[in-house]
Protein backbone atom coordinates (compact mmCIF):
# COMPACT_ATOMS: atom_id res chain seq x y z
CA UNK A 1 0.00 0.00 0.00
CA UNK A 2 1.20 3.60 -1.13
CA UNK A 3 1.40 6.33 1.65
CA UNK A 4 -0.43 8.92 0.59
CA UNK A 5 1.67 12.03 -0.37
CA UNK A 6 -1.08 14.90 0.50
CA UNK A 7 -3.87 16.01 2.59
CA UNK A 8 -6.47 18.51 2.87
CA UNK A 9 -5.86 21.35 5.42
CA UNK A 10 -9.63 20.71 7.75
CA UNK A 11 -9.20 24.68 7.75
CA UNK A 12 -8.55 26.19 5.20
CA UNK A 13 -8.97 23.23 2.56
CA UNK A 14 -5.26 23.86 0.90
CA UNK A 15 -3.45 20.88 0.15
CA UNK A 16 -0.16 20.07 1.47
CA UNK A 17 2.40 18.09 2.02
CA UNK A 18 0.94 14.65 4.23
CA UNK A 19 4.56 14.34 6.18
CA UNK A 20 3.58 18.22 7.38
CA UNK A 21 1.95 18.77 10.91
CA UNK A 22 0.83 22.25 10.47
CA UNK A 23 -0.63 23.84 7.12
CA UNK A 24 1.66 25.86 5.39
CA UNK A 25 -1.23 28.19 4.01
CA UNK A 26 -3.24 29.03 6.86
CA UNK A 27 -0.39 27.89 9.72
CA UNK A 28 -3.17 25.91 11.51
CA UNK A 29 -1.74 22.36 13.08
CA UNK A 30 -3.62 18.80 12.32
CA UNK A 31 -3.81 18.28 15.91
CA UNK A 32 -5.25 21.93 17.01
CA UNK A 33 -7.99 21.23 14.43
CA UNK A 34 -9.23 18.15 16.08
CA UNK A 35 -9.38 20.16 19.55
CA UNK A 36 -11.98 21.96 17.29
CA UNK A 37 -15.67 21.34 18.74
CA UNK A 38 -18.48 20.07 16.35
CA UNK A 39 -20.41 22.97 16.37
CA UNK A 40 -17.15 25.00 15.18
CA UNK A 41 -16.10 22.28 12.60
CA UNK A 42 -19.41 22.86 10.96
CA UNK A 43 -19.26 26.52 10.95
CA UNK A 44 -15.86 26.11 9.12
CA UNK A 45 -17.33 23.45 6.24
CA UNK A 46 -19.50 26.84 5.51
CA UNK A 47 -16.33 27.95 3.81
CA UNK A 48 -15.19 24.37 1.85
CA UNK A 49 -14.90 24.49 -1.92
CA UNK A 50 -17.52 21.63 -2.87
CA UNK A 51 -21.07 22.61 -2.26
CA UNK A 52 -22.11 19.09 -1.37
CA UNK A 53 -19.98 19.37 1.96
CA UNK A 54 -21.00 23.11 2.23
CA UNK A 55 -24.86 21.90 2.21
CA UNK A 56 -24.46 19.09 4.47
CA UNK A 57 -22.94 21.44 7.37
CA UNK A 58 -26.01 23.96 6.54
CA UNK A 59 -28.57 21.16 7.51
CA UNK A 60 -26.68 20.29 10.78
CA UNK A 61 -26.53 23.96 11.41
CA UNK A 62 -30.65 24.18 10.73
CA UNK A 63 -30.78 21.02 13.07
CA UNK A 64 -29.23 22.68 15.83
CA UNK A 65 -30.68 25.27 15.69
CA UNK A 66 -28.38 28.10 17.23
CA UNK A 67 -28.34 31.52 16.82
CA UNK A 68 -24.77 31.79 16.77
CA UNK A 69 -25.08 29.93 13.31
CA UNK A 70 -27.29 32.82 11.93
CA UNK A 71 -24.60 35.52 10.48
CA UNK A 72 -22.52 32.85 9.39
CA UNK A 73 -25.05 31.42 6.95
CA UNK A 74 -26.09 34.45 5.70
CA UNK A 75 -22.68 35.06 4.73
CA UNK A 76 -22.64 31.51 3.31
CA UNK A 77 -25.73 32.46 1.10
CA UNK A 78 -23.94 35.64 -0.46
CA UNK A 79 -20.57 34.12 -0.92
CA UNK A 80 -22.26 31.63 -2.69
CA UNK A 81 -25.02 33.65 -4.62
CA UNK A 82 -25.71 30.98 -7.93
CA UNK A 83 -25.80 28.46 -5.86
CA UNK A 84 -30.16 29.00 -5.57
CA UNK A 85 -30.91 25.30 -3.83
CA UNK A 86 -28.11 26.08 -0.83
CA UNK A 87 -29.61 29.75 -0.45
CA UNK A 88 -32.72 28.12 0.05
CA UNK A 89 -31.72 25.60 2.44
CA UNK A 90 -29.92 28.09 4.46
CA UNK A 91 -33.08 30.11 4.37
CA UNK A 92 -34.73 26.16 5.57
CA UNK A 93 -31.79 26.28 8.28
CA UNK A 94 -32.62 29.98 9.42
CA UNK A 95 -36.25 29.44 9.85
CA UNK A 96 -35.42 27.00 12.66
CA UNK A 97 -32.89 29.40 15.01
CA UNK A 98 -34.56 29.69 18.20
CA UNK A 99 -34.15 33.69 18.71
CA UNK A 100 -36.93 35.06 16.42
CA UNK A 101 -34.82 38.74 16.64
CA UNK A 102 -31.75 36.50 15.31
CA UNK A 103 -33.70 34.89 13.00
CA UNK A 104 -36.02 38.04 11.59
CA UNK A 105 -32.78 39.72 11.24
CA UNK A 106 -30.82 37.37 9.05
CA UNK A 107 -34.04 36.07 6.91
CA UNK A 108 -34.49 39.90 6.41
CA UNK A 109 -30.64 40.14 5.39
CA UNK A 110 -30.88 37.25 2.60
CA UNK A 111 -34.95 39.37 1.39
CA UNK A 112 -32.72 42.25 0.91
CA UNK A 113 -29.05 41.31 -0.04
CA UNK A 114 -29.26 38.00 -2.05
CA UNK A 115 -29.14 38.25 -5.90
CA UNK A 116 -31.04 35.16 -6.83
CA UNK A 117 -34.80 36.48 -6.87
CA UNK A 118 -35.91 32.93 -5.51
CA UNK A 119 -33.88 33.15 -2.14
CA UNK A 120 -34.73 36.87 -1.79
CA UNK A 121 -38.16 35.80 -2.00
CA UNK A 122 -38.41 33.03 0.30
CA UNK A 123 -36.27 34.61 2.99
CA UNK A 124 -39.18 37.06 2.53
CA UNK A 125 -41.92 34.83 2.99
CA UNK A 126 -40.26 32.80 6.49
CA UNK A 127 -39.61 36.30 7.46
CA UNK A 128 -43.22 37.34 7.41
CA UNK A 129 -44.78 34.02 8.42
CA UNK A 130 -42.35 32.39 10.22
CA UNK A 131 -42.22 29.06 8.07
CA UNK A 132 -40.62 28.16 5.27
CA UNK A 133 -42.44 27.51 1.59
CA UNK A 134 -40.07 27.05 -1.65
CA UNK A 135 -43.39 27.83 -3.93
């Protein structure tokens, strides 16, 4: 069996060198990543290059559930603005954050700041009703 020669930096998503301990791009150790709590972890996967893993930490984000996920979603949903389905599951994610300031706030962020009409739209809607409808 081969060693493998590279790895992906859990941070910043460079790759580097597998022998290296810490990540040449963003100077973050292996090892201080895995102190790293889940809740943190996921915040961080808002910020990987493949959607897929980007949309799975949005959903764990709407499970929770916790208002401290709220600003960094929103930024999510602008970094990301062609991405329509992940804007509307982060507007999906939103709807559940137990604060409704928190959550007013940021749905009313997406209404006002997202390009794709369809987000914009249903951030609107959860913002005025509370709920959530991709119609």
């Amino acid at each position: 069996m081969m060693a493998k020669s590279e790895q992906f930096c859990l941070n910043c998503f460079a790759e580097f060198p597998a022998a290296d301990e810490i990540c040449p791009h963003c100077e973050v150790s292996v090892s201080e990543f895995d102190q790293k709590g889940y809740f943190e972890r996921l915040l961080n996967a808002l910020f990987h290059p493949l959607a897929d893993c980007r949309m799975g930490a949005i959903v764990a984000l709407g499970l929770l559930g916790k208002e401290q996920s709220a600003e960094p979603l929103v930024d999510c949903a602008l970094r990301h603005p062609i991405d329509v389905p992940e804007g509307l599951e982060i507007v999906r994610s939103l709807v559940k954050i137990g604060n409704p300031a928190v959550r007013q706030r940021a749905l009313l962020r997406i209404a006002d700041e997202h390009p794709a009409r369809g987000v914009r739209r249903a951030a609107w809607q959860a913002a005025r009703s509370g709920g959530f409808s991709a119609k």
